[in-house]
C-alpha atoms as a PDB file:
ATOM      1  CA  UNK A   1      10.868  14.020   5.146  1.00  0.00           C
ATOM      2  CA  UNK A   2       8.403  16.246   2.892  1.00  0.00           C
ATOM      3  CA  UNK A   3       7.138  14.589  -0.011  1.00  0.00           C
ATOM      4  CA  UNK A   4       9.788  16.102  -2.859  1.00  0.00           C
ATOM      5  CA  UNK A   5      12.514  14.686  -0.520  1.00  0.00           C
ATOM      6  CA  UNK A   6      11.106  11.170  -0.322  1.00  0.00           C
ATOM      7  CA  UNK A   7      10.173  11.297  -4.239  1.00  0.00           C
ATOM      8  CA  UNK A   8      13.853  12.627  -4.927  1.00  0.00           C
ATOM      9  CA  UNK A   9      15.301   9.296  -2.891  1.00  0.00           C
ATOM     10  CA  UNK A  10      13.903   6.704  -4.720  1.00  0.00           C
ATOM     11  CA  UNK A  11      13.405   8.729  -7.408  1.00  0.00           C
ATOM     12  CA  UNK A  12      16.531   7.411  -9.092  1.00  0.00           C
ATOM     13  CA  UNK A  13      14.436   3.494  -9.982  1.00  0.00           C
ATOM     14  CA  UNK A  14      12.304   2.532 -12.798  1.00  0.00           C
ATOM     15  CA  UNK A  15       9.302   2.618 -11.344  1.00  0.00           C
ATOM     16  CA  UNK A  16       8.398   4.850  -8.160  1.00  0.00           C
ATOM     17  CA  UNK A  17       5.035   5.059  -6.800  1.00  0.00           C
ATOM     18  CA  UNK A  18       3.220   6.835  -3.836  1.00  0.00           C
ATOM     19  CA  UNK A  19       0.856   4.693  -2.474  1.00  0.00           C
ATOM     20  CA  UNK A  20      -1.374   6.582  -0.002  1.00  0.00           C
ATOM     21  CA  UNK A  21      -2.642   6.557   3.463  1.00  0.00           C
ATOM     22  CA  UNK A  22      -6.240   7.046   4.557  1.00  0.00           C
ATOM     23  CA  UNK A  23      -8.216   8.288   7.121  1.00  0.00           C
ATOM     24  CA  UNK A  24     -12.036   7.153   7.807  1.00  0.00           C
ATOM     25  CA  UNK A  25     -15.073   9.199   8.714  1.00  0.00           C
ATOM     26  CA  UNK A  26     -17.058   6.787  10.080  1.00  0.00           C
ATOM     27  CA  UNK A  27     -17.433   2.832  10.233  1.00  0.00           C
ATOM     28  CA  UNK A  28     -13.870   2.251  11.870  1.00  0.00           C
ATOM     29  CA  UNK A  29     -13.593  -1.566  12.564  1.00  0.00           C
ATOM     30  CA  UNK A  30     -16.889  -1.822  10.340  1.00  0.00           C
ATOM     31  CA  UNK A  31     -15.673  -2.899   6.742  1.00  0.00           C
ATOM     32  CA  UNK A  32     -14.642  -6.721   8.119  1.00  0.00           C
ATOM     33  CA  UNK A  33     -17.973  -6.527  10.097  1.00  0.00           C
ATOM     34  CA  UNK A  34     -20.376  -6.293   7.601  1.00  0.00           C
ATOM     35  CA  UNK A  35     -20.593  -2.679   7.868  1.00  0.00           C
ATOM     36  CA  UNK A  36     -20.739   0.818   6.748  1.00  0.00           C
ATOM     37  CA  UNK A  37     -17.924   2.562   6.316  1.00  0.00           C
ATOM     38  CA  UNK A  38     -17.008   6.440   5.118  1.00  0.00           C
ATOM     39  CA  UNK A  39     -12.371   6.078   4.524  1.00  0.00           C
ATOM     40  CA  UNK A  40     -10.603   8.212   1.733  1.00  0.00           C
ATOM     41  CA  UNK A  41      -7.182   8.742   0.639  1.00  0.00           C
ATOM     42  CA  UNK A  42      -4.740  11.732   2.239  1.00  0.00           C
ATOM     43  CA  UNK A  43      -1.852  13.160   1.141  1.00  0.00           C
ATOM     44  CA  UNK A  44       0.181  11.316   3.623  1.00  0.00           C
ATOM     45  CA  UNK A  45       2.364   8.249   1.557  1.00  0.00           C
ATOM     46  CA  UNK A  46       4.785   5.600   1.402  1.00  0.00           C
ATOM     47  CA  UNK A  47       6.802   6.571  -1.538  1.00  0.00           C
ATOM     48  CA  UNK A  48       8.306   2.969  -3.198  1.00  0.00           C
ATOM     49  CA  UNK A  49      11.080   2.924  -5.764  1.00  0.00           C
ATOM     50  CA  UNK A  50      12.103  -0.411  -8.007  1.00  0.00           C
ATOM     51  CA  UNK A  51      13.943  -1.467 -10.323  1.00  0.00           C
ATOM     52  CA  UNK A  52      15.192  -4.758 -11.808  1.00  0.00           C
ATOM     53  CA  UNK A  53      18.614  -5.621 -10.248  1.00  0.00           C
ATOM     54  CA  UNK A  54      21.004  -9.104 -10.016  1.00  0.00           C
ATOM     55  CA  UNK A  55      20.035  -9.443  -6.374  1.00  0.00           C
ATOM     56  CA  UNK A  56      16.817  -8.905  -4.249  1.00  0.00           C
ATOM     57  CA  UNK A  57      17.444  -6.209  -1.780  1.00  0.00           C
ATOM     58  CA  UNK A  58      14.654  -3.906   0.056  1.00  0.00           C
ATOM     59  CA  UNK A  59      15.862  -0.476   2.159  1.00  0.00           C
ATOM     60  CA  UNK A  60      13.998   1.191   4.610  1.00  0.00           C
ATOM     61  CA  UNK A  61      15.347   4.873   4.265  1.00  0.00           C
ATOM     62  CA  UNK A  62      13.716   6.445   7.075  1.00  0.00           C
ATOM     63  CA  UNK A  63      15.525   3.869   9.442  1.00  0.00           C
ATOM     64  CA  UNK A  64      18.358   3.296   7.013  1.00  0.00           C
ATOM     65  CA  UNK A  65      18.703  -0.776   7.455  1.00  0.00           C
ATOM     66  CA  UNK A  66      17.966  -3.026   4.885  1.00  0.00           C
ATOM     67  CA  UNK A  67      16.936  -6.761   3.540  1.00  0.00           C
ATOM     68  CA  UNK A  68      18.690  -9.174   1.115  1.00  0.00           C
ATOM     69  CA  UNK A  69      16.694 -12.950   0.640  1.00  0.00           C
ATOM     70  CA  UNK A  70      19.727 -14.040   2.122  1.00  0.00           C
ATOM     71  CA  UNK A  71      19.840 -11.957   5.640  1.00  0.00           C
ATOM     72  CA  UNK A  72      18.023 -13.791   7.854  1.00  0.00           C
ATOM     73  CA  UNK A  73      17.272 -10.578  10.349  1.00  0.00           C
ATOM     74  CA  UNK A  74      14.073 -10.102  11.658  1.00  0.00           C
ATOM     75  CA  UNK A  75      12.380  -6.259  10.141  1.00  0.00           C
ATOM     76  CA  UNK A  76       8.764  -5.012  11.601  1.00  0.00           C
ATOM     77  CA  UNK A  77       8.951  -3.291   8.556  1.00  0.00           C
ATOM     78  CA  UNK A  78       9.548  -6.877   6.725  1.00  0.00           C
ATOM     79  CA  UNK A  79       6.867  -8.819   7.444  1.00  0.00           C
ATOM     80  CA  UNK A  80       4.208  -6.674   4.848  1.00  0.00           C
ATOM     81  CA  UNK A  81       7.085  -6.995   1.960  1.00  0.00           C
ATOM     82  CA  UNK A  82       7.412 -10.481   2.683  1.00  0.00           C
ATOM     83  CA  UNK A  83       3.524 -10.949   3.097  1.00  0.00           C
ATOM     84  CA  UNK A  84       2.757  -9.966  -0.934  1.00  0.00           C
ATOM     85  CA  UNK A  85       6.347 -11.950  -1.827  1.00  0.00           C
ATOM     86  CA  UNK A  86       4.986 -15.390  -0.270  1.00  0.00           C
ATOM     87  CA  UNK A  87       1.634 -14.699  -2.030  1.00  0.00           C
ATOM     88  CA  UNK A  88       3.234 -14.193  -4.804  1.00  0.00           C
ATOM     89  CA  UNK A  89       4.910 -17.087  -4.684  1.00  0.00           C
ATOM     90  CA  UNK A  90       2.106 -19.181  -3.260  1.00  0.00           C
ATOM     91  CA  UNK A  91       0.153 -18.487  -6.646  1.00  0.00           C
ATOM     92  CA  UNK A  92       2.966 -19.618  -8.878  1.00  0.00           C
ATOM     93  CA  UNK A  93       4.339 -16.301  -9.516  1.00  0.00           C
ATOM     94  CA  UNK A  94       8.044 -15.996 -10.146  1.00  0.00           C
ATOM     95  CA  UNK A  95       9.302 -12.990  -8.943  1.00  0.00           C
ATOM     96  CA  UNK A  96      13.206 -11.639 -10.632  1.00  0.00           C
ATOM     97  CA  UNK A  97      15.048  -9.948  -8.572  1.00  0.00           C
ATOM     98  CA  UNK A  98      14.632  -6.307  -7.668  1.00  0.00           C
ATOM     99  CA  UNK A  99      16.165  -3.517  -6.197  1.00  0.00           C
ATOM    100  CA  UNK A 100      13.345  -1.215  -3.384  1.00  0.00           C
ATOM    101  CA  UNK A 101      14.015   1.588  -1.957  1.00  0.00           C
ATOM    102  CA  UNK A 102      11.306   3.137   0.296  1.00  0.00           C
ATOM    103  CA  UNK A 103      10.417   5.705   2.597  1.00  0.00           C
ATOM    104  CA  UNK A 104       7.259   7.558   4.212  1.00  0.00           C
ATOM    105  CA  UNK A 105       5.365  10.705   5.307  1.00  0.00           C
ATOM    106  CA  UNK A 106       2.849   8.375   6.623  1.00  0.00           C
ATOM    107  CA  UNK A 107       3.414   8.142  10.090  1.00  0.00           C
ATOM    108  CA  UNK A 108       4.010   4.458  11.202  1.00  0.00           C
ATOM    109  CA  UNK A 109       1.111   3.071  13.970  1.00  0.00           C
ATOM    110  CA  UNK A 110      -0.979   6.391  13.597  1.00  0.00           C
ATOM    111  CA  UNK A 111      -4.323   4.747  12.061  1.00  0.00           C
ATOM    112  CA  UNK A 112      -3.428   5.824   8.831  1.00  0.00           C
ATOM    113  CA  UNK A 113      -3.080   2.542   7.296  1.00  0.00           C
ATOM    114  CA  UNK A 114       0.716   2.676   6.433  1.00  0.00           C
ATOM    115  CA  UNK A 115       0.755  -1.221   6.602  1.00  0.00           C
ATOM    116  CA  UNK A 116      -1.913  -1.256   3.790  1.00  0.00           C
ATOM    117  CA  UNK A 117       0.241   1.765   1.889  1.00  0.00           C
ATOM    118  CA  UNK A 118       3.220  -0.580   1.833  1.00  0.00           C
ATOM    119  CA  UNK A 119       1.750  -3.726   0.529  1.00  0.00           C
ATOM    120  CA  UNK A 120      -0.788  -2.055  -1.780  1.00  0.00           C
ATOM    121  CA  UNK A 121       2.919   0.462  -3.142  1.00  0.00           C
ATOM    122  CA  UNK A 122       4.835  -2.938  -2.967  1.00  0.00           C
ATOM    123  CA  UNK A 123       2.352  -4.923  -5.386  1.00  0.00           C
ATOM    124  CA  UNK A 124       1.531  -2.168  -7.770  1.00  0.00           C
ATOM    125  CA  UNK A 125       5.189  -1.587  -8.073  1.00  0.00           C
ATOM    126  CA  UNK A 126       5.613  -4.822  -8.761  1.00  0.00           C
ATOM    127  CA  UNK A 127       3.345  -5.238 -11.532  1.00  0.00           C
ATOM    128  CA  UNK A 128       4.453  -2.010 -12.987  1.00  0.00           C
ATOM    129  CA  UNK A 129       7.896  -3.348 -13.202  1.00  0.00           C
ATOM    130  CA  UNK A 130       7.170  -6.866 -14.755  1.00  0.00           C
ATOM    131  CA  UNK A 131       4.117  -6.370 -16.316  1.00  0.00           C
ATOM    132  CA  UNK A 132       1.832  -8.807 -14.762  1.00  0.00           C
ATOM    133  CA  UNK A 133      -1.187  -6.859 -15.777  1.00  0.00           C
ATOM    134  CA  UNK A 134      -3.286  -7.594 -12.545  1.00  0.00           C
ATOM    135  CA  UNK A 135      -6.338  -5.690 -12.271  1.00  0.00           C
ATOM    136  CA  UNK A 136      -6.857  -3.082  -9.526  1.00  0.00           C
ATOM    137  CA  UNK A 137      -9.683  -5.393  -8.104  1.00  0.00           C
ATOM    138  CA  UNK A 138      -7.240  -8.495  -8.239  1.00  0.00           C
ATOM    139  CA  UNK A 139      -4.604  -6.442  -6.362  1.00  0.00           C
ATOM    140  CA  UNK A 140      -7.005  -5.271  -3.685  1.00  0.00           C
ATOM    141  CA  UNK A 141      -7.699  -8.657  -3.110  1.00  0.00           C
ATOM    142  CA  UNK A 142      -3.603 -10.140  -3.074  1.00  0.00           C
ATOM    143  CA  UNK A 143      -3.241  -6.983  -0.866  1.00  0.00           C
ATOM    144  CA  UNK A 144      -5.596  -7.829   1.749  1.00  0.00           C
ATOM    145  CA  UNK A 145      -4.010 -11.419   1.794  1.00  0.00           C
ATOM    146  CA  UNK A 146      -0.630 -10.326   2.136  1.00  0.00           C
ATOM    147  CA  UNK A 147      -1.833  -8.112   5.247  1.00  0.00           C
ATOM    148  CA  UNK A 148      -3.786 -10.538   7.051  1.00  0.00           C
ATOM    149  CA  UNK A 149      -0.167 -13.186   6.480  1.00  0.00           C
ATOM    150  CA  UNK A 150       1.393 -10.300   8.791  1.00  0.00           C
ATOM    151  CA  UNK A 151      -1.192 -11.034  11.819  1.00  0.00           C
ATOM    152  CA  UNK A 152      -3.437  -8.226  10.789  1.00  0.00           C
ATOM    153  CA  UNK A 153      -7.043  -9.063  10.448  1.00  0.00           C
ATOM    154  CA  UNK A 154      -8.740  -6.564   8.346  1.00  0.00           C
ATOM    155  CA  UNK A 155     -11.411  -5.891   5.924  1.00  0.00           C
ATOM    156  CA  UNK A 156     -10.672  -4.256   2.253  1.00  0.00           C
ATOM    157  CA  UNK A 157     -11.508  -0.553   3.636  1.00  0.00           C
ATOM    158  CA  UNK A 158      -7.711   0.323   3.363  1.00  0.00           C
ATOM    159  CA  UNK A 159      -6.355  -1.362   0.152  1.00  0.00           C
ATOM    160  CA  UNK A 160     -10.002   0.158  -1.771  1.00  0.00           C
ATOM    161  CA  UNK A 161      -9.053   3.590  -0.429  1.00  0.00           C
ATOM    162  CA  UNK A 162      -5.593   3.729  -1.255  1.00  0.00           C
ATOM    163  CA  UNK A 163      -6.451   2.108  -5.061  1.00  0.00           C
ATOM    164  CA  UNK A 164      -8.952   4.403  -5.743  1.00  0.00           C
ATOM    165  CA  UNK A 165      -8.062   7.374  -4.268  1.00  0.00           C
ATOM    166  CA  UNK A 166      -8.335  10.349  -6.740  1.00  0.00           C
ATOM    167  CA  UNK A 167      -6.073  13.286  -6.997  1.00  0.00           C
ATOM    168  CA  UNK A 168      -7.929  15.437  -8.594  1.00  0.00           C
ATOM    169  CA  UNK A 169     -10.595  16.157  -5.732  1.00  0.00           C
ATOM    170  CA  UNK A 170      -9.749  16.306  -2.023  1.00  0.00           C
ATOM    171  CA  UNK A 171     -11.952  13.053  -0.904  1.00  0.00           C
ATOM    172  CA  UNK A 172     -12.875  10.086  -2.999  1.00  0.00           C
ATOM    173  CA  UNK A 173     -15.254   8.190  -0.685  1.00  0.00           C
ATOM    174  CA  UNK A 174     -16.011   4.067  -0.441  1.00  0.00           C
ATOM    175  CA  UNK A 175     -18.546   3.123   1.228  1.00  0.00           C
ATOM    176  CA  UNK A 176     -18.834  -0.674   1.864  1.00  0.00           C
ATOM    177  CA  UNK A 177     -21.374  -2.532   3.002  1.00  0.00           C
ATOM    178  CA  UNK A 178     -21.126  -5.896   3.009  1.00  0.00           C
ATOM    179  CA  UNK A 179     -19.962  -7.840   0.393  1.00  0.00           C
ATOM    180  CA  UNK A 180     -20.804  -4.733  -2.701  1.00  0.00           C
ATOM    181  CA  UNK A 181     -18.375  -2.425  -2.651  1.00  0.00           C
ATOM    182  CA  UNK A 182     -19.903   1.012  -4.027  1.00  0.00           C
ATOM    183  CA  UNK A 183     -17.362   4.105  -5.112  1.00  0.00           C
ATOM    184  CA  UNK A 184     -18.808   7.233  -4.686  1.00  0.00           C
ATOM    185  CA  UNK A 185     -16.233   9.650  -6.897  1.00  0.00           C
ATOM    186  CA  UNK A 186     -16.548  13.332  -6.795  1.00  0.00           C
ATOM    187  CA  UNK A 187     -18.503  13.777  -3.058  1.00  0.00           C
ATOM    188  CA  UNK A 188     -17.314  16.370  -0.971  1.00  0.00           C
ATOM    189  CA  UNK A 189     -18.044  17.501   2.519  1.00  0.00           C
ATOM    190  CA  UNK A 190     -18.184  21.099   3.454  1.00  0.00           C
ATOM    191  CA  UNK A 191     -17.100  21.608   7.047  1.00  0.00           C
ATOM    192  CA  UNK A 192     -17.852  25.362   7.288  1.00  0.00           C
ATOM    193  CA  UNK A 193     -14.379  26.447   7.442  1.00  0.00           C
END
């Protein structure tokens, strides 16, 4: 799908957000290793839509199944919804239902962080829609959680890039290094071409 196709289906919902993908220059593997790392945020998204319904269900577009709390069928796509429910839930937070619709020009298992685009959409949306007013920092934090509750150990390179990510120049860099986490807005890199 190109991105005005996936914001025109779930652009029907209250809330819709594009939560991004990212790509890293250097430091792969680094940011959870006390290293130095380079990511920013592409153009490539997960495109989430939700709104408050009587019943909890979550769609996949792109592979057109879908989720109630009551199915008990077993999603890959699941586990990184259910990851930022349960810590959600796990801090007290009661969550009304909601209606998600989602879908992606983010290719799946590509190293472009969709996991982290779907749980970093997922809680933003979230907030958006009830007004929880969680900070950006608080929900990089919850979104690193509800990643490593799916089995994937990582550091905060993703969910930093995809919250901080700037439109309005073609790389907003991060650069980590160990626990002080330094934005460097407005860097560019010219590549000659």
């Amino acid at each position: 799908m190109t991105e005005k196709q996936c914001i025109e289906a779930v652009g029907h919902h209250e809330i819709v957000v594009k939560s991004p993908g990212r790509i890293n220059l250097i430091g792969e593997h680094t940011d959870y290793n006390q290293g130095l790392c380079l990511p920013a945020a592409i153009d490539r998204a997960v495109f989430i839509g939700l709104s408050k319904s009587e019943t909890t269900q979550i769609n996949a577009l792109d592979v057109h199944n879908s989720w109630t709390e009551s199915s008990s069928v077993k999603l890959d796509w699941l586990v990184y919804f259910k990851g930022v429910i349960d810590l959600l839930k796990q801090r007290g937070i009661q969550i009304p239902p909601f209606s998600l619709d989602f879908t992606s020009t983010l290719p799946s298992g590509a190293g472009l962080s969709s996991s982290s685009a779907i749980c970093c959409g997922f809680l933003f949306g979230l907030n958006e829609l009830f007004n929880w007013n969680f900070s950006t920092a608080e929900m990089t934090q919850m979104s690193v959680r509800a990643e490593q509750a799916s089995g994937l150990m990582g550091g905060m390179m993703d969910q930093i890039s995809i919250f901080n990510g700037k439109k309005i120049m073609p790389y907003s860099f991060i650069v980590t290094l160990g626990n002080s986490n330094t934005l460097m807005h407005n860097l560019m890199i010219w590549c000659g071409l």
